[in-house]
Protein backbone atom coordinates (compact mmCIF):
# COMPACT_ATOMS: atom_id res chain seq x y z
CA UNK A 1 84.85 63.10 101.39
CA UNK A 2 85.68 66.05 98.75
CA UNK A 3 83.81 68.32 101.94
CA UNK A 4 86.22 67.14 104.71
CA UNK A 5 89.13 67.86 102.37
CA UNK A 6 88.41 71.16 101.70
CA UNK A 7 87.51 71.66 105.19
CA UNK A 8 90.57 70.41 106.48
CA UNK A 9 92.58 72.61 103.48
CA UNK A 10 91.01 75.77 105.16
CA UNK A 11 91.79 74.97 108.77
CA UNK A 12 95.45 74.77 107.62
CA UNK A 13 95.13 77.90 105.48
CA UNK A 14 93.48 79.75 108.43
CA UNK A 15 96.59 78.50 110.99
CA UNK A 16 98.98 79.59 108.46
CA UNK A 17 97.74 83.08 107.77
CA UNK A 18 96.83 83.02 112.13
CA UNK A 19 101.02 82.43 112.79
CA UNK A 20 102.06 84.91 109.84
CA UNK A 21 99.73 87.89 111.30
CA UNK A 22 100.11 87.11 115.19
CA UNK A 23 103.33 88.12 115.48
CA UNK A 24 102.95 91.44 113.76
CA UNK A 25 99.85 91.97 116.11
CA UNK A 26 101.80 91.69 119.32
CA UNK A 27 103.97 93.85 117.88
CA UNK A 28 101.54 96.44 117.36
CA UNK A 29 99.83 95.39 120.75
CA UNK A 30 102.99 96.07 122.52
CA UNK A 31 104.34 99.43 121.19
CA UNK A 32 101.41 101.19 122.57
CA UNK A 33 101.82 99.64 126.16
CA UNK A 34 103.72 101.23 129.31
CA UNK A 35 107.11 99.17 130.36
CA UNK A 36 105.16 97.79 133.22
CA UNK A 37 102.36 96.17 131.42
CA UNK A 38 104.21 95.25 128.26
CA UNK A 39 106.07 92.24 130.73
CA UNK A 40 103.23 91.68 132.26
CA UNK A 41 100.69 91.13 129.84
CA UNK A 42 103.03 90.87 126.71
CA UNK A 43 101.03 88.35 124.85
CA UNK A 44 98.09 90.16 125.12
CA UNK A 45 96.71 91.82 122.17
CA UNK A 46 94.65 94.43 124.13
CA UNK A 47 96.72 97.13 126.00
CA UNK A 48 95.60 97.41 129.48
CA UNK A 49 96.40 101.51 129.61
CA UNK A 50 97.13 102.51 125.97
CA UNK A 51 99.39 105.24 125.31
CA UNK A 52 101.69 106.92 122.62
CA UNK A 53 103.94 107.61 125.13
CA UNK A 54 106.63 105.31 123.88
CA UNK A 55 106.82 107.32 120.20
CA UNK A 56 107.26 110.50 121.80
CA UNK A 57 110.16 108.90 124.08
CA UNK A 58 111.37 107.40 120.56
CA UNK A 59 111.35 110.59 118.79
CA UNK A 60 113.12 112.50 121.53
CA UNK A 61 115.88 109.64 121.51
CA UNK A 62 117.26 109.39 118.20
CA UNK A 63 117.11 111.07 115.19
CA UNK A 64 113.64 108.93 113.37
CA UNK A 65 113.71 111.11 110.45
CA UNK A 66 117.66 111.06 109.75
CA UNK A 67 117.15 107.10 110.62
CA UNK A 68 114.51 106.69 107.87
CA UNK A 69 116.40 108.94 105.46
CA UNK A 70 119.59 106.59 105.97
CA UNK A 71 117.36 103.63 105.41
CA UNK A 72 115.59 105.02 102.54
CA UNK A 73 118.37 106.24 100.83
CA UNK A 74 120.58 103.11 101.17
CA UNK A 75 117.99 100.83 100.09
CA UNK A 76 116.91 102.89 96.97
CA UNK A 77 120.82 102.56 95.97
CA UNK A 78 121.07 99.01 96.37
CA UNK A 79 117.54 98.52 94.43
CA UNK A 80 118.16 100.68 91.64
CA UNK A 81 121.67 99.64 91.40
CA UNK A 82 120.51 95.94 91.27
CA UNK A 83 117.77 96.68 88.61
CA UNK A 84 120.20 98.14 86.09
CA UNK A 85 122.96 95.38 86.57
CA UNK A 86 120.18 92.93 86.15
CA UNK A 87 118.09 94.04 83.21
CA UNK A 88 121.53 95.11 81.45
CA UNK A 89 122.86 91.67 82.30
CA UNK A 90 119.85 89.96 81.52
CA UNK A 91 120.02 91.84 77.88
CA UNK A 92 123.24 91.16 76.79
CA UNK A 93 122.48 87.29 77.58
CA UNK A 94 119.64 87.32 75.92
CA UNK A 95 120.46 89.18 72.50
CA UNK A 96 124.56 88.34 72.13
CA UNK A 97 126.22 85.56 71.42
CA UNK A 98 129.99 85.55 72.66
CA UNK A 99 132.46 82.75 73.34
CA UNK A 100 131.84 81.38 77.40
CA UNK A 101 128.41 83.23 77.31
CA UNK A 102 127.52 79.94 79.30
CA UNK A 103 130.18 79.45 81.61
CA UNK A 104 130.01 83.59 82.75
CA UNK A 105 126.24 82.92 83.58
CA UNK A 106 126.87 80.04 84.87
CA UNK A 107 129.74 82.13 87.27
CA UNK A 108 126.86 84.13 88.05
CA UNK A 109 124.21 81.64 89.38
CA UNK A 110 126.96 80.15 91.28
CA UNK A 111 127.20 83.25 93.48
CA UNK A 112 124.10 82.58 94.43
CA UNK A 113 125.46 79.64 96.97
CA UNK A 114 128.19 81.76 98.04
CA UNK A 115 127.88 82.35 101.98
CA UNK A 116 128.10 85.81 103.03
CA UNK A 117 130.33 85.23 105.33
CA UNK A 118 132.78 84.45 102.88
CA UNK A 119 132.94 87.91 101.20
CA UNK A 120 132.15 89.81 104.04
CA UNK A 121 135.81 90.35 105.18
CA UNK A 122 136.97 91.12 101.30
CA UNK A 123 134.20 93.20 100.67
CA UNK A 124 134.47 94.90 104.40
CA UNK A 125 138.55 95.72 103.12
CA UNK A 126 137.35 97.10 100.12
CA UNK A 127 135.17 99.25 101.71
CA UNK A 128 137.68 100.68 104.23
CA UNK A 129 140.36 101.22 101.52
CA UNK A 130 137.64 103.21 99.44
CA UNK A 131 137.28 106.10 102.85
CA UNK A 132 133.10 104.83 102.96
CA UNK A 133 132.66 103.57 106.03
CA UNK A 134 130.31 105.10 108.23
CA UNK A 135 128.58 105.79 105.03
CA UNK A 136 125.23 104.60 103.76
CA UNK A 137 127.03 104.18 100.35
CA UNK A 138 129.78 101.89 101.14
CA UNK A 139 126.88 99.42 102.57
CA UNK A 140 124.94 100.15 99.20
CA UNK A 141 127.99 99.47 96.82
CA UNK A 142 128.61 95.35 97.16
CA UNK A 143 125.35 94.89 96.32
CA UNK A 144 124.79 96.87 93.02
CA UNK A 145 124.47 93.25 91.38
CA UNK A 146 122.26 90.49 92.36
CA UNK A 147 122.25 87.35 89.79
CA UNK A 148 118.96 86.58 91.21
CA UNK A 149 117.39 89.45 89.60
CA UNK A 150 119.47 88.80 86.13
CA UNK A 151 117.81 84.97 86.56
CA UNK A 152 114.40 86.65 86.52
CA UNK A 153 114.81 89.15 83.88
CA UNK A 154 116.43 86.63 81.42
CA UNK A 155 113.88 84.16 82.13
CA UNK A 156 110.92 86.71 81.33
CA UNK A 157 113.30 88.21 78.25
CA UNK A 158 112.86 84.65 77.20
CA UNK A 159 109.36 84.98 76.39
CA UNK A 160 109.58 88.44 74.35
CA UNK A 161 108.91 86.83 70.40
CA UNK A 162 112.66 86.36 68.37
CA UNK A 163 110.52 88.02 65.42
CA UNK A 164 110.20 91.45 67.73
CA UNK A 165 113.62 92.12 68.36
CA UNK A 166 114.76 90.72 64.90
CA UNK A 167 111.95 93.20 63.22
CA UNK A 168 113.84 96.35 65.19
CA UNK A 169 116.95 95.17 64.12
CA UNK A 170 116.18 94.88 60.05
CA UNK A 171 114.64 98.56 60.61
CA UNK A 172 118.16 99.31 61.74
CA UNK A 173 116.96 100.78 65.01
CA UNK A 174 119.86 100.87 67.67
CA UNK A 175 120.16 98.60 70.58
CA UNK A 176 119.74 100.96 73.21
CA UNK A 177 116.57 101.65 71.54
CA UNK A 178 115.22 98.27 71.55
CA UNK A 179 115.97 97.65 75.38
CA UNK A 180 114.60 101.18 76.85
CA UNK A 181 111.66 101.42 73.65
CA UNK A 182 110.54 97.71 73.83
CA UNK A 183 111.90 95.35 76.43
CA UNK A 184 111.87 97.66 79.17
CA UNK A 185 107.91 98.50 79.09
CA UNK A 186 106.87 94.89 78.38
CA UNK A 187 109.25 93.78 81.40
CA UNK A 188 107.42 96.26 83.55
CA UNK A 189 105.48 94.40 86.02
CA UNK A 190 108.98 92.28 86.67
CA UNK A 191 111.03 95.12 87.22
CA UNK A 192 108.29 96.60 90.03
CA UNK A 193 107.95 93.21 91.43
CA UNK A 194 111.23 92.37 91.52
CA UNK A 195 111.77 95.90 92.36
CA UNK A 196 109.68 96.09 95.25
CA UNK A 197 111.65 92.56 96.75
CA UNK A 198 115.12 94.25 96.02
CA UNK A 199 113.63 96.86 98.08
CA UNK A 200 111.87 95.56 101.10
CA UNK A 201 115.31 93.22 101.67
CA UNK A 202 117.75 96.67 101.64
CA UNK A 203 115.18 98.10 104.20
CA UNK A 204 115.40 95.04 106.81
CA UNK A 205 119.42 94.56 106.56
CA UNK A 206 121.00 94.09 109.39
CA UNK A 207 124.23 91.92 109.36
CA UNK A 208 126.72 94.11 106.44
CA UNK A 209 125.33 97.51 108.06
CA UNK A 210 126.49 96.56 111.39
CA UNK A 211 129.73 96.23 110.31
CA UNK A 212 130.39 99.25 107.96
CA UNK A 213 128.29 101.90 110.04
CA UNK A 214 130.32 102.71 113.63
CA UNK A 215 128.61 106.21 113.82
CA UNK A 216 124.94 106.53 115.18
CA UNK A 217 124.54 109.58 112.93
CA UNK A 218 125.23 107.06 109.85
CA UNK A 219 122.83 104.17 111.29
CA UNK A 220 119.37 102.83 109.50
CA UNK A 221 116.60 101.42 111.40
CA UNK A 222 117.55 98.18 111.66
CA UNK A 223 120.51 99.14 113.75
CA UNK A 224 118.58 101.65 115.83
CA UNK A 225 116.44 98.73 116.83
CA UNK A 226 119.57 97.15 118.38
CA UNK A 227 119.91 100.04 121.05
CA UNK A 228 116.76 98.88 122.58
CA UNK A 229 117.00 95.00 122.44
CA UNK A 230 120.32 94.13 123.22
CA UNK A 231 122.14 94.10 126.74
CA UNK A 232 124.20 96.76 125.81
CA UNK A 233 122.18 99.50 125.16
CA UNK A 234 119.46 97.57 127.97
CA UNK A 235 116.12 96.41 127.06
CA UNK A 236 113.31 98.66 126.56
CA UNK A 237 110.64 95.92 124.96
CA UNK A 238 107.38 98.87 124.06
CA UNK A 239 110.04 101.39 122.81
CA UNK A 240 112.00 98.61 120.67
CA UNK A 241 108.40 97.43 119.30
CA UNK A 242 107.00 101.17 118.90
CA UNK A 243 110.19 101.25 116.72
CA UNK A 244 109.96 98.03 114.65
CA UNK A 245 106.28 99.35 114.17
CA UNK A 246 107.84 102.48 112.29
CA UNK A 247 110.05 100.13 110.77
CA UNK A 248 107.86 97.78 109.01
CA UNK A 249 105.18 100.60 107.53
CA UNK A 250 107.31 101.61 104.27
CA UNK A 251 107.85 98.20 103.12
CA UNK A 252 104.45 96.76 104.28
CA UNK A 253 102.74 99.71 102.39
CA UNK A 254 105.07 98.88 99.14
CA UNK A 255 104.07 95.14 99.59
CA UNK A 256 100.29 96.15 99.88
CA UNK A 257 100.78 98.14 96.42
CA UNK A 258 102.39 95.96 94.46
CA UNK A 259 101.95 92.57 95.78
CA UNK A 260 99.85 91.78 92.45
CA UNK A 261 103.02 92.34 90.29
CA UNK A 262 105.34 90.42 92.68
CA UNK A 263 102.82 87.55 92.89
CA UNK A 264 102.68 87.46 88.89
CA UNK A 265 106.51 87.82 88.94
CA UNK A 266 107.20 84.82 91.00
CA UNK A 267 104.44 82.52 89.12
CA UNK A 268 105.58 83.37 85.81
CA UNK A 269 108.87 83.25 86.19
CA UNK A 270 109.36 79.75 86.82
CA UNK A 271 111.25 79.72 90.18
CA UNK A 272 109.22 77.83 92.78
């Protein structure tokens, strides 16, 4: 009985790993096909005439390395913006005491359930008053704080002993001390796990860029992608894959290298 169980346990595993991998194999699969045989034999994994032809059209197209610089650039704002706000945050929640310390973290779990669409248009006004649009920063600025991360980092500042931080503080040491000197390196593997998320999430944005970045010289990847799947710009299905292809290296690569910390983030953390 135990035998069937764990048989029927790996079947499932095995589908769910199949139908998270699949799609990223057509992908592959189809970037490296001509026009012609990428609608006629899309699901197939094995081009029929392979070629790099569509990577050399891409390149010749737009501007890949100004793309991925736009990209790159916006999502290491947003990331290390988030990281500060949230391990300052985090700090100040877990070593002060001030009246309505409850009800302001309390304010900022509630943005959690906030819709987007509800501070999209306030946020997209602010933006246009502050002369960034068209500008990688004015997508990065919004979302310099995240309570998600401050949720994480208090909940692993939690777990740092009360008879650590009170030692630095009879030794007089200053507080800035204490949070880059001690709680900073033991919240390490959080801050590159949670890092890497904050990260991989800027990267892939698509919604709040479209509307703050008019100007093709301004765009990121995700937005490039739109040139060759929509039925404006027409539908070019190996060039828009050869592109999503580039896309998804970076972040799959930062994944690959840290997914031990992120892993260990999310079980310790106590978020299910």
């Amino acid at each position: 009985m135990i035998k069937k169980k764990i048989n029927l346990w790996h079947i499932l595993l095995f589908l769910i790993v199949l139908a998270a991998i699949l799609p990223i194999l057509f992908m592959l699969s189809n970037s490296f096909k001509t026009l012609k045989d990428s609608y006629a034999t899309m699901l197939s994994l094995i081009p029929l005439h392979p070629t790099l032809k569509n990577f050399s059209m891409l390149n010749q197209q737009v501007n890949l390395i100004g793309l991925t610089w736009n990209t790159f650039f916006m999502a290491t704002l947003v990331t290390v913006g988030k990281l500060l706000t949230g391990l300052l945050t985090a700090y100040a929640f877990r070593s002060y005491q001030f009246k309505g310390k409850m009800f302001i973290y309390l304010l900022f779990v509630a943005t959690i359930f906030v819709p987007f669409t509800i501070v999209m248009i306030p946020n997209y006004l602010v933006i246009s008053k502050l002369n960034l649009l068209n500008n990688v920063v004015g997508v990065a600025l919004p979302q310099l704080c995240d309570a998600t991360g401050i949720m994480i980092f208090l909940k692993t500042m939690e777990k740092i002993p009360n008879s650590l931080i009170d030692a630095a503080k009879v030794d007089s040491i200053p507080n800035r001390k204490i949070f880059f000197n001690i709680v900073i390196p033991i919240l390490k593997p959080s801050i590159v796990s949670v890092g890497a998320i904050f990260f991989i999430n800027s990267w892939n944005e698509y919604v709040w860029p479209t509307l703050i970045l008019k100007d093709k010289s301004s765009f990121t990847l995700p937005l490039a992608l739109q040139n060759y799947i929509s039925s404006e710009g027409g539908t070019n299905f190996p060039l828009a894959m050869a592109l999503s292809t580039i896309m998804v290296i970076l972040p799959l690569v930062i994944y690959l290298i840290f997914q031990k910390y992120i892993l260990n983030s999310i079980s310790n953390s106590g978020f299910k």
